[in-house]
C-alpha atoms as a PDB file:
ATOM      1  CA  UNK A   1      16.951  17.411   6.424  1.00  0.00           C
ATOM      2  CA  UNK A   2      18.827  14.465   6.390  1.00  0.00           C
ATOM      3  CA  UNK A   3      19.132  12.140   3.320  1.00  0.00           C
ATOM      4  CA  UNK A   4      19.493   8.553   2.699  1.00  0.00           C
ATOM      5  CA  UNK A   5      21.778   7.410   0.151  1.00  0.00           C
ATOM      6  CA  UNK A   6      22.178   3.576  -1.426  1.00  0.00           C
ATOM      7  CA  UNK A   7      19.309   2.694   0.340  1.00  0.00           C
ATOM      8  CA  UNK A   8      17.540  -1.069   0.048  1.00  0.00           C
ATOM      9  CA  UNK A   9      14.199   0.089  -1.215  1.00  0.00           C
ATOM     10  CA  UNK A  10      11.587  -2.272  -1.511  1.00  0.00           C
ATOM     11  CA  UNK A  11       8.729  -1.260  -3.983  1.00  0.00           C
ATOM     12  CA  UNK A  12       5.319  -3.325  -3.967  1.00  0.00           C
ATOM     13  CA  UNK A  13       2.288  -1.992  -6.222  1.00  0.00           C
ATOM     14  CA  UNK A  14      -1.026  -2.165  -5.457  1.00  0.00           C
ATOM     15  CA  UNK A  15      -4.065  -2.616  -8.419  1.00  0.00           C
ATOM     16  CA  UNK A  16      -7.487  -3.635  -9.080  1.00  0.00           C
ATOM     17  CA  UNK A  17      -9.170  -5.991 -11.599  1.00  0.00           C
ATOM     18  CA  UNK A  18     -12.268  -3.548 -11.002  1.00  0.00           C
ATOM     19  CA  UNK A  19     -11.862   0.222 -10.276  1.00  0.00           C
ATOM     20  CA  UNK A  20     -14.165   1.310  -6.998  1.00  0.00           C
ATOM     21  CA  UNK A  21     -13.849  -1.958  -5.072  1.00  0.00           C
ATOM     22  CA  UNK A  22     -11.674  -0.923  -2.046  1.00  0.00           C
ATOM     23  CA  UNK A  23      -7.882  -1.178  -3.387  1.00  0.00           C
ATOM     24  CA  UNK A  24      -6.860   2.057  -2.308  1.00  0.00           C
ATOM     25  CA  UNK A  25      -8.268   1.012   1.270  1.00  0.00           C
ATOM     26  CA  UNK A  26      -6.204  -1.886   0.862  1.00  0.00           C
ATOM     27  CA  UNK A  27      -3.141  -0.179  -0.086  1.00  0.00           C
ATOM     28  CA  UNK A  28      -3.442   2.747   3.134  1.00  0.00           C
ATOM     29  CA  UNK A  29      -4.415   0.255   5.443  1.00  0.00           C
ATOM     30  CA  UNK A  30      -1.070  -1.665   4.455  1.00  0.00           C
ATOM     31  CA  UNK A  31       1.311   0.842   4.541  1.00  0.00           C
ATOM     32  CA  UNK A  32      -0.337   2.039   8.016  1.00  0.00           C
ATOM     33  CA  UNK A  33       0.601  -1.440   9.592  1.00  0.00           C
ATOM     34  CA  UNK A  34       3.819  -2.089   7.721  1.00  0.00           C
ATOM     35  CA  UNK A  35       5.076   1.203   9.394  1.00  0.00           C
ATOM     36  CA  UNK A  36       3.612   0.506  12.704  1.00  0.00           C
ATOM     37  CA  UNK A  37       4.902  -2.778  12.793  1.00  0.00           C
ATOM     38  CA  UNK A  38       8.568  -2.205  11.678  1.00  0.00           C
ATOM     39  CA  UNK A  39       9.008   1.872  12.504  1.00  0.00           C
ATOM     40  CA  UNK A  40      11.004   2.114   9.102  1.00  0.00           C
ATOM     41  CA  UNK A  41       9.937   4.719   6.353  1.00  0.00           C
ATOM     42  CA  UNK A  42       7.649   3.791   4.331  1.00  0.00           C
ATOM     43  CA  UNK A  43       6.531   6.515   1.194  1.00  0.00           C
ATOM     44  CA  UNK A  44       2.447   5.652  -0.157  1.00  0.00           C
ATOM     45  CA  UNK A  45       2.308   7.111  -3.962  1.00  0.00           C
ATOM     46  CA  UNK A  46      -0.467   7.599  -5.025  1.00  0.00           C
ATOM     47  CA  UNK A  47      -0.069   7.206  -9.083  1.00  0.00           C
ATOM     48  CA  UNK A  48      -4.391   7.552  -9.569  1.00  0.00           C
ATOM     49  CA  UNK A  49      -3.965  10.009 -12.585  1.00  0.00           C
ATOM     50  CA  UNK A  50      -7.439  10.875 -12.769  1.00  0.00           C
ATOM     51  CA  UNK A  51      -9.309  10.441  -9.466  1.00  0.00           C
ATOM     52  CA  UNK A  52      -7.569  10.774  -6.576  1.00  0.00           C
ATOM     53  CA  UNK A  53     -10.068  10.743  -3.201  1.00  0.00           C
ATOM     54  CA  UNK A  54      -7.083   9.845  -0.929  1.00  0.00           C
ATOM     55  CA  UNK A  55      -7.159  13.379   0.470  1.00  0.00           C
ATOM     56  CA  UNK A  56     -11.063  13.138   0.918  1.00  0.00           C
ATOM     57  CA  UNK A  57     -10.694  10.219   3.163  1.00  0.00           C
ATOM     58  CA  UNK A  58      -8.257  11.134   4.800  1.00  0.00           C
ATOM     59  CA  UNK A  59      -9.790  14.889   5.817  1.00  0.00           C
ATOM     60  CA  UNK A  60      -7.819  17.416   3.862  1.00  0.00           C
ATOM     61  CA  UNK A  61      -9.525  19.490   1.587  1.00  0.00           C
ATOM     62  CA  UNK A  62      -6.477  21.012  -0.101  1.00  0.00           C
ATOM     63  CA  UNK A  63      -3.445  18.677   0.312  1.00  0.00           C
ATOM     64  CA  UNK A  64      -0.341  21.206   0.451  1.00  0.00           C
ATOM     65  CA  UNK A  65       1.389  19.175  -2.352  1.00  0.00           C
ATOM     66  CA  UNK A  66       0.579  16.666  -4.796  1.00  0.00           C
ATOM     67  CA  UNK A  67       1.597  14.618  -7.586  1.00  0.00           C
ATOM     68  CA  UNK A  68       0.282  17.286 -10.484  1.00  0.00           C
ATOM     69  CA  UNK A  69       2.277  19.989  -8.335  1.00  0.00           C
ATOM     70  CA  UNK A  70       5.783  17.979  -9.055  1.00  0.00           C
ATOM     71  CA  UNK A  71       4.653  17.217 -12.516  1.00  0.00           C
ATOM     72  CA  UNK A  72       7.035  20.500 -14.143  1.00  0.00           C
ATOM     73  CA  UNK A  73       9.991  18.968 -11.817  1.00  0.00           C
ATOM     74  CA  UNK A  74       9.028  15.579 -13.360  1.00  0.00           C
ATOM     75  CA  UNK A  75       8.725  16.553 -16.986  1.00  0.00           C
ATOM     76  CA  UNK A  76      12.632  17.597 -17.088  1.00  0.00           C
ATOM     77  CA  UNK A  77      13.636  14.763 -14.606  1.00  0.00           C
ATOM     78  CA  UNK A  78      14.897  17.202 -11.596  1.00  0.00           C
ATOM     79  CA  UNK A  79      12.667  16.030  -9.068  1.00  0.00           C
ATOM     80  CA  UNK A  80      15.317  15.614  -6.091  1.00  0.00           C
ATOM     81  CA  UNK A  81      14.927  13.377  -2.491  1.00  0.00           C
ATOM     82  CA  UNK A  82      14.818  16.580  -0.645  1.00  0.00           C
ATOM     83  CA  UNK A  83      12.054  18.217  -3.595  1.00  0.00           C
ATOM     84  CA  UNK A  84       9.955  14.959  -2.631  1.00  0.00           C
ATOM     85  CA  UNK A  85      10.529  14.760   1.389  1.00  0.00           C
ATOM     86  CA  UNK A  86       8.582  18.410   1.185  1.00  0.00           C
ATOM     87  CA  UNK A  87       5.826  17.201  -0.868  1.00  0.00           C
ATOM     88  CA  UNK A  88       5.460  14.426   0.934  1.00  0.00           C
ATOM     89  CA  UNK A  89       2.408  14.471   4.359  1.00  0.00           C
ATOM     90  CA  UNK A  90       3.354  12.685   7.369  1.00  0.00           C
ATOM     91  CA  UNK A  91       0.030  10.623   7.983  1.00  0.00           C
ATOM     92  CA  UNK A  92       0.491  10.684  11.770  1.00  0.00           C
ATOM     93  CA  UNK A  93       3.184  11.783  14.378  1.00  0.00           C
ATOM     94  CA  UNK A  94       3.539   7.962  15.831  1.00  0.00           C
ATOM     95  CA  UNK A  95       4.719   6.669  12.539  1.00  0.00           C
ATOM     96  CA  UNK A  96       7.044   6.966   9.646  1.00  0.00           C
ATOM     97  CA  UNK A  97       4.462   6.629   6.799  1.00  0.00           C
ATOM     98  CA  UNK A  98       4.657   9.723   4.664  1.00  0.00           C
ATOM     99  CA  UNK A  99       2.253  10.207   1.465  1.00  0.00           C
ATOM    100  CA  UNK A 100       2.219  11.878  -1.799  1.00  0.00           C
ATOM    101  CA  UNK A 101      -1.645  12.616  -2.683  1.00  0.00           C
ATOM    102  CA  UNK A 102      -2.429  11.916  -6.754  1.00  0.00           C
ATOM    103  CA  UNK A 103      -3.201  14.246  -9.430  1.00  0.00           C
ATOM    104  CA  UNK A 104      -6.141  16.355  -9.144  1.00  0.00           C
ATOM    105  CA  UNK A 105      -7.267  17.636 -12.477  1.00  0.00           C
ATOM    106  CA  UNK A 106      -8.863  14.556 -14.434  1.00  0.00           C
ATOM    107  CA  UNK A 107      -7.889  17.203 -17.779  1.00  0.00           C
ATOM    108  CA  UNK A 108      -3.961  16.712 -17.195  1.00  0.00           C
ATOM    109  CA  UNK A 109      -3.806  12.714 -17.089  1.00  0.00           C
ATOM    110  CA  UNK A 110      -2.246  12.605 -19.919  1.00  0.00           C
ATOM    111  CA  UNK A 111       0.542  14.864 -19.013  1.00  0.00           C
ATOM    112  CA  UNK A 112       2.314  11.751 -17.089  1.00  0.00           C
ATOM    113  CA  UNK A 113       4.730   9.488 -19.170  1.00  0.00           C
ATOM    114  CA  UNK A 114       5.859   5.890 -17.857  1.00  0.00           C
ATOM    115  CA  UNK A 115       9.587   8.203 -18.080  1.00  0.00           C
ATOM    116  CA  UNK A 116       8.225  11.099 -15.671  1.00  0.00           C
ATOM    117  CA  UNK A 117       6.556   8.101 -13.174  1.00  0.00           C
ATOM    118  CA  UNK A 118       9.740   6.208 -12.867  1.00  0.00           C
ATOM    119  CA  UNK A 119      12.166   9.077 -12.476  1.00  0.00           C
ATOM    120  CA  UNK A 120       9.286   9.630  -8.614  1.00  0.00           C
ATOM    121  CA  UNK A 121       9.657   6.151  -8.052  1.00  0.00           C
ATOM    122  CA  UNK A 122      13.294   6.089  -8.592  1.00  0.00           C
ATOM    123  CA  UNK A 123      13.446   9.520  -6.079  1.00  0.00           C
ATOM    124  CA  UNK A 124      11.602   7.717  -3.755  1.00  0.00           C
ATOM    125  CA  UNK A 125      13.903   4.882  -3.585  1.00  0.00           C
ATOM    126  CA  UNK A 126      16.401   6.360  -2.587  1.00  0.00           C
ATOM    127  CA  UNK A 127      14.966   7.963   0.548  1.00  0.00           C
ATOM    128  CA  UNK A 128      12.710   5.362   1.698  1.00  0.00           C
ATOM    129  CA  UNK A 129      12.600   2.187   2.668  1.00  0.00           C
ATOM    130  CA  UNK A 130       9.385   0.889   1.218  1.00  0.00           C
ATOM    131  CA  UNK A 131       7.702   2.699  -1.415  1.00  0.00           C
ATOM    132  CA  UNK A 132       4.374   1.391  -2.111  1.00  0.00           C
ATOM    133  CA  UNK A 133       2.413   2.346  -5.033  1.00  0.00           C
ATOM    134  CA  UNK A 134      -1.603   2.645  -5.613  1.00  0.00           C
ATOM    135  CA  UNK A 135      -2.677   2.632  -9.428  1.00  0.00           C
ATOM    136  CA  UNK A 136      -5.725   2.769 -11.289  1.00  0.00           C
ATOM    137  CA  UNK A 137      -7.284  -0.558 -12.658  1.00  0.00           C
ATOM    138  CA  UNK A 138      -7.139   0.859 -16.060  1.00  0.00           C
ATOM    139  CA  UNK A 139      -4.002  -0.035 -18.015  1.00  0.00           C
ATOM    140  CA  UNK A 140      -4.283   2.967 -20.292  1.00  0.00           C
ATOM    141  CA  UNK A 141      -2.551   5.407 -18.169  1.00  0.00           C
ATOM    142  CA  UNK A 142       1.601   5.973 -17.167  1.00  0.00           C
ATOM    143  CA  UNK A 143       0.699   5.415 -13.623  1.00  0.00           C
ATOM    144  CA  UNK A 144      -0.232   1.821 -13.561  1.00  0.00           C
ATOM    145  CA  UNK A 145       2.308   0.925 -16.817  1.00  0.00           C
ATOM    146  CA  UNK A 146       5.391   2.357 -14.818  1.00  0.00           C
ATOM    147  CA  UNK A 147       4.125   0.995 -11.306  1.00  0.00           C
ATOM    148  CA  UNK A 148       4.160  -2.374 -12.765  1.00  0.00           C
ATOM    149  CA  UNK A 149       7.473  -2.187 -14.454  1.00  0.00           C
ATOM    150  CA  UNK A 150       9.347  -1.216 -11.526  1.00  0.00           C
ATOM    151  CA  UNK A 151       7.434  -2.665  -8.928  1.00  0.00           C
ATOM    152  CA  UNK A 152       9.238  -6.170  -7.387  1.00  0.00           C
ATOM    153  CA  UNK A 153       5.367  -7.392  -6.035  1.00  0.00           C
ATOM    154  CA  UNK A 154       2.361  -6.889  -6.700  1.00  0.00           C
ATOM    155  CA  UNK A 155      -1.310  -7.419  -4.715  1.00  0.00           C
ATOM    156  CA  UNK A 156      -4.142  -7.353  -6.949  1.00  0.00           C
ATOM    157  CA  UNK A 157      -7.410  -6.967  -5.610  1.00  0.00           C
ATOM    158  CA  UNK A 158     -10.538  -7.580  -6.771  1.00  0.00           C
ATOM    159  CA  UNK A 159     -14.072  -9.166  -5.319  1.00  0.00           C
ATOM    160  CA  UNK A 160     -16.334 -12.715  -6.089  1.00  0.00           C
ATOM    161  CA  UNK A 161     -18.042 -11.197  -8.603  1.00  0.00           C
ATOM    162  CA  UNK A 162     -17.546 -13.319 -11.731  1.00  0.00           C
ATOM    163  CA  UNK A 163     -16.895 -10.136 -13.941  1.00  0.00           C
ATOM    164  CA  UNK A 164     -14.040  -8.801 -11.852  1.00  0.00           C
ATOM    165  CA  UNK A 165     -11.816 -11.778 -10.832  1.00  0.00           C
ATOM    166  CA  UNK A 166     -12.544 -13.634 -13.935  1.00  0.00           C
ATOM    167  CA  UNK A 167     -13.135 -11.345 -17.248  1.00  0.00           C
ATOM    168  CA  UNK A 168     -11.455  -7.937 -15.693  1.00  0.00           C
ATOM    169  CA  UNK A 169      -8.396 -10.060 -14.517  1.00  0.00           C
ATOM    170  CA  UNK A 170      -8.088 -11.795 -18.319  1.00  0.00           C
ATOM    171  CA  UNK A 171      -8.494  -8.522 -19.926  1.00  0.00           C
ATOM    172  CA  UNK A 172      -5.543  -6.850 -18.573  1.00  0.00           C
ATOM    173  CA  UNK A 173      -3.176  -9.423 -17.366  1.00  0.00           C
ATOM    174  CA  UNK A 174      -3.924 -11.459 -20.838  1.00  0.00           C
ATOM    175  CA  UNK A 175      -3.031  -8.317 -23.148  1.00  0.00           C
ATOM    176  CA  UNK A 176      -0.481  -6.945 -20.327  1.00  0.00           C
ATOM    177  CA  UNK A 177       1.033  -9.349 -18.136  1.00  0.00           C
ATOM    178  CA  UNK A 178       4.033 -10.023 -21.200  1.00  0.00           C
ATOM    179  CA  UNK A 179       5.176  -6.318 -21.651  1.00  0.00           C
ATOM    180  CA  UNK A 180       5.243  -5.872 -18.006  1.00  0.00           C
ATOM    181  CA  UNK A 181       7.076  -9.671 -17.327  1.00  0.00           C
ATOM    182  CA  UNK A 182       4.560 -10.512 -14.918  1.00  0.00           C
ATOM    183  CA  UNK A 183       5.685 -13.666 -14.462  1.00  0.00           C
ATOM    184  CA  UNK A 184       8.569 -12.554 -13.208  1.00  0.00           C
ATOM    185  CA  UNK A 185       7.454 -10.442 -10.574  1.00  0.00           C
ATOM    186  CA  UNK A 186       6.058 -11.683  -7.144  1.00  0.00           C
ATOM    187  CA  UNK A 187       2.438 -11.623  -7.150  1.00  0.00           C
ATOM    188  CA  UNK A 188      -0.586 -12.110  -4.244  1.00  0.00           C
ATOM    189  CA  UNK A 189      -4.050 -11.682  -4.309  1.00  0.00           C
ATOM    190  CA  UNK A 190      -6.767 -10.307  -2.193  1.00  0.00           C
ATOM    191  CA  UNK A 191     -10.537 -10.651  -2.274  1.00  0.00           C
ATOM    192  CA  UNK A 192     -12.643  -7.921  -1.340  1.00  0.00           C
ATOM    193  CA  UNK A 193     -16.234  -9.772   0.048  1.00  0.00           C
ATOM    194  CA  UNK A 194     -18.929  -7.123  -1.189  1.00  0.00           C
ATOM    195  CA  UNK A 195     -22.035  -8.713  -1.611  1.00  0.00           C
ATOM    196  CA  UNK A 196     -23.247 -12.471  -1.478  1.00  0.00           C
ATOM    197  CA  UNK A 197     -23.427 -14.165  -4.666  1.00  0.00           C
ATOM    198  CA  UNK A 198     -23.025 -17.685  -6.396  1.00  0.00           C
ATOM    199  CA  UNK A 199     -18.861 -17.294  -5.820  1.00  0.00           C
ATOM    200  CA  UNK A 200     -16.386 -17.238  -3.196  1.00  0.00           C
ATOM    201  CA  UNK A 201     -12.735 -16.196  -2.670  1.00  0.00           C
ATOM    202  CA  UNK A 202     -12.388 -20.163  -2.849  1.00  0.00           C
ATOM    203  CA  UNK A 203     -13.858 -19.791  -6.462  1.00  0.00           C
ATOM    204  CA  UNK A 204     -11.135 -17.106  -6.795  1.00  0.00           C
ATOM    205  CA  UNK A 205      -8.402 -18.625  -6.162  1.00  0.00           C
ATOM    206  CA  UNK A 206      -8.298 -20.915  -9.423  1.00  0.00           C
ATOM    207  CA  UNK A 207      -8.974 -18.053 -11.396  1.00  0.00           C
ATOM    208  CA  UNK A 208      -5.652 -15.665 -10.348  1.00  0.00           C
ATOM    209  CA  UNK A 209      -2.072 -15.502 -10.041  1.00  0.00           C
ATOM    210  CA  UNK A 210       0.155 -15.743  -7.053  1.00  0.00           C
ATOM    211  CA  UNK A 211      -0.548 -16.533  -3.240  1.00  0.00           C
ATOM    212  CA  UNK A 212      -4.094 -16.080  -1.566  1.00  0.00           C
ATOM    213  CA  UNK A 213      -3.947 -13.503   1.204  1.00  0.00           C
ATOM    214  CA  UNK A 214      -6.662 -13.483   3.596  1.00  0.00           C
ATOM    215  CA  UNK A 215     -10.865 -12.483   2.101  1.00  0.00           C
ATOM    216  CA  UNK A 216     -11.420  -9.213   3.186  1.00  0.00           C
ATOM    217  CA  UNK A 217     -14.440  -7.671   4.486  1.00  0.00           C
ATOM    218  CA  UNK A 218     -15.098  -3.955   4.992  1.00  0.00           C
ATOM    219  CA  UNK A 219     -16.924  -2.848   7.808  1.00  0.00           C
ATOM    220  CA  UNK A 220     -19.726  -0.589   7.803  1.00  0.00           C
ATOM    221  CA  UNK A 221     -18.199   1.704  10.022  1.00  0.00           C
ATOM    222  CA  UNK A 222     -15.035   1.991   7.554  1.00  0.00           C
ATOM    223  CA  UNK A 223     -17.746   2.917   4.805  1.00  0.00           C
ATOM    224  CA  UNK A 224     -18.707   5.869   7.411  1.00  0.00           C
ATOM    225  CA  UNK A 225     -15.697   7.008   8.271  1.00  0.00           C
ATOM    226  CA  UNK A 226     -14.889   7.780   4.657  1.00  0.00           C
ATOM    227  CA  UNK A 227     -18.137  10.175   4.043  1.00  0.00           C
ATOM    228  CA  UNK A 228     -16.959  11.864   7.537  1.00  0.00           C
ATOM    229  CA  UNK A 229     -13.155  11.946   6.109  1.00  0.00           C
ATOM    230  CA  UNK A 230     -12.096  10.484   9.123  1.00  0.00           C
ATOM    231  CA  UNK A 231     -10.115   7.166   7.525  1.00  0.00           C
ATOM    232  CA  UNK A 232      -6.909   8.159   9.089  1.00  0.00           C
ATOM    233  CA  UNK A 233      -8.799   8.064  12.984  1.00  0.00           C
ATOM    234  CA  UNK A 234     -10.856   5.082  12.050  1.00  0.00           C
ATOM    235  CA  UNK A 235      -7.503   2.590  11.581  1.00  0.00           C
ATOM    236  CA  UNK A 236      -5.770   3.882  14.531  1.00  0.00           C
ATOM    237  CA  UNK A 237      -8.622   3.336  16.792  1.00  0.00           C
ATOM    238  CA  UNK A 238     -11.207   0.556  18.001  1.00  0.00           C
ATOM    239  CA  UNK A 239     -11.725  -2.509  15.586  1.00  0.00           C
ATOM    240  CA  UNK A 240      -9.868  -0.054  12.536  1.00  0.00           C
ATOM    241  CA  UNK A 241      -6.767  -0.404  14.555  1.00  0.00           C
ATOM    242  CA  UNK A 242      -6.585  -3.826  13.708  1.00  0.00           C
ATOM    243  CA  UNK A 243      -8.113  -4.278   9.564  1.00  0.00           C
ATOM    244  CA  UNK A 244      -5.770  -6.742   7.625  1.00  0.00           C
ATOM    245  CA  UNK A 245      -2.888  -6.239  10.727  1.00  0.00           C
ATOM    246  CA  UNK A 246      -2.301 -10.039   9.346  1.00  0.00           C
ATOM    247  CA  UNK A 247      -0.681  -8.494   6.059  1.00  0.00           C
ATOM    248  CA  UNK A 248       2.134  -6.812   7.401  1.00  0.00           C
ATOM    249  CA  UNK A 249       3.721 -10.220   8.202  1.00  0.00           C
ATOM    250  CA  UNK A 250       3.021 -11.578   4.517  1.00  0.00           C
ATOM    251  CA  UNK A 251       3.845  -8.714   2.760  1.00  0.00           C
ATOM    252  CA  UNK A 252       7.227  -7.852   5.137  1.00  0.00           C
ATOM    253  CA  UNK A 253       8.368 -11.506   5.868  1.00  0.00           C
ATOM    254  CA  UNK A 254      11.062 -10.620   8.230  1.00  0.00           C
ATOM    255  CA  UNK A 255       8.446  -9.604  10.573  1.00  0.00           C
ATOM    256  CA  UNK A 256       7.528 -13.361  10.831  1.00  0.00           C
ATOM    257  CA  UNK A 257      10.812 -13.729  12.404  1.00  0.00           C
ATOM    258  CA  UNK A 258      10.250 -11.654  15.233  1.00  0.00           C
ATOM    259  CA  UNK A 259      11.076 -13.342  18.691  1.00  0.00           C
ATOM    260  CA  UNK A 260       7.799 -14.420  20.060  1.00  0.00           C
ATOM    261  CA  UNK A 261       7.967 -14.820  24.297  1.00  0.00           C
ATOM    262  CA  UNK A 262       7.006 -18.096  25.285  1.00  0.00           C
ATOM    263  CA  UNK A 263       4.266 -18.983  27.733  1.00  0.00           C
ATOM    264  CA  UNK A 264       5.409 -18.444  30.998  1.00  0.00           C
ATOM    265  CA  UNK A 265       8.492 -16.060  29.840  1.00  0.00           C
ATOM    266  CA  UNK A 266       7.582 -13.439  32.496  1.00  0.00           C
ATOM    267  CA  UNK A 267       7.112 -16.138  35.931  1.00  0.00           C
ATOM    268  CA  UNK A 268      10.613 -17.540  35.135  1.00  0.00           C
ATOM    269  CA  UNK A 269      12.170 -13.978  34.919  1.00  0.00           C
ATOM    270  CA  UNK A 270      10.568 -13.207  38.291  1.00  0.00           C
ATOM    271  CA  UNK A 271      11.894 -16.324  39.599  1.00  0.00           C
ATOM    272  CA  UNK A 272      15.311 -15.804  38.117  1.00  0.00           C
ATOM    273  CA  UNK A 273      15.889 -12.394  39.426  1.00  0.00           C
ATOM    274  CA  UNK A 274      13.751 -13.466  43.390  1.00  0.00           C
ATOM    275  CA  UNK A 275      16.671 -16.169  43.123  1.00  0.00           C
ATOM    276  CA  UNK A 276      19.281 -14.066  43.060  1.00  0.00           C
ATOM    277  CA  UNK A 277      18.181 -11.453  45.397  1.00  0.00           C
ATOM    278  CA  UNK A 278      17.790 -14.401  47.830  1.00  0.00           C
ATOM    279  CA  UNK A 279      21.714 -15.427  47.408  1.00  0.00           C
ATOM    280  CA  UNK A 280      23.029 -12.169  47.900  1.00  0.00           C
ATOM    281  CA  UNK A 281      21.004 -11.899  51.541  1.00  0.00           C
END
């Protein structure tokens, strides 16, 4: 197994204002076009302490390792790269996105300390080359604390609803956003559209941090394919293979750089290369 030492990790975190309004779709769907579009390793954590459907979605019933399974290695601060490249699942063959499922037993939250969280996210740093973390909306919990602290950017999610990207977004980042130097980190934001109302991401925009990605809508088909457990198949195929593909390139700016080919690129190679069969007739 090989290992990757002083590696440039970058480490974004992914949160809600609102728990149950699509961030961990968000987060998945990211990390599945960040490693499509750049082929580099990418580790998804999920840090959800208490209810963790990842798996569900995703169609395993019993992941074969998961964050409360590393928890002993945690506690003493042992966990090692090659200890995490096991517990790690490869999401699919044709990419280098590998994830770590989160804790299953709602009863052992507490068990997690911001010290255990950091010494994973430090592990993973050091054999990946993004790391991106999922949390829980609720700031009561290791997860999201040590996410936040380590993380260099964040994308906070939340909806039009008045209550979530207004009050929910005060009542964390107004008690929080000091202890965590928020204003020091790089933040976006993302709107989730869920249901018509007086507001729109517009409305949203004056109300939170950072830059504006892109309103997101969620199809109904994406809403079936997670009763059916068939997430992973539904954004590699059809009109999944293509949800937020636009925040790859804000979240991983060197991909804006990418050499585009100019209209007409391939008729002047085919007269370049017609040319020079012709001269050596």
């Amino acid at each position: 197994m090989t290992i990757h030492f002083d590696r440039s990790c970058k480490v974004l975190t992914f949160i809600g204002t609102t728990p149950n309004i699509g961030t961990t779709l968000i987060a998945l769907a990211a990390s599945v076009r960040i490693a499509e579009r750049t082929g580099k390793r990418i580790a998804y954590l999920c840090l959800n302490l208490k209810s963790s459907k990842l798996h569900r979605y995703v169609g395993i019933n019993e992941p074969h390792a998961s964050l409360d399974e590393l928890l002993p290695l945690l506690r003493n601060e042992s966990l090692s790269q090659e200890q995490l490249l096991h517990a790690m699942h490869r999401y699919h063959n044709s990419m280098e996105l590998y994830i770590l499922f989160g804790n299953r037993y709602r009863e052992t939250a507490e068990y997690y300390g911001v010290e255990e969280l950091t010494h994973l996210i430090d592990t993973a740093r050091k054999a990946y080359d993004y790391v991106l973390l999922d949390v829980n909306a609720y700031w009561d919990n290791a997860g999201t604390i040590s996410a936040l602290l380590e993380t260099e950017e964040i994308v906070l999610t939340t909806t039009e609803a008045l209550s979530h990207f207004q009050e929910d977004y005060i009542a964390w980042a107004g008690m929080m956003g000091q202890h965590i130097q928020l204003s020091s980190k790089r933040l976006y934001h993302s709107v989730i559209k869920h249901r018509g109302g007086l507001f729109r991401s517009r409305d949203c925009k004056h109300q939170l941090p950072g830059e504006a990605l892109p309103e997101v809508a969620i199809p109904p088909t994406l809403y079936e394919a997670l009763d059916r457990g068939e997430l992973k198949q539904w954004l590699l195929s059809g009109d999944g293979s293509k949800w937020i593909s636009h925040y790859s390139k804000v979240l991983v700016p060197e991909l804006l750089m990418e050499k585009v080919k100019p209209k007409g690129y391939r008729l002047r190679w085919l007269h370049t290369f017609t040319a020079g069969l012709t001269k050596t007739k």
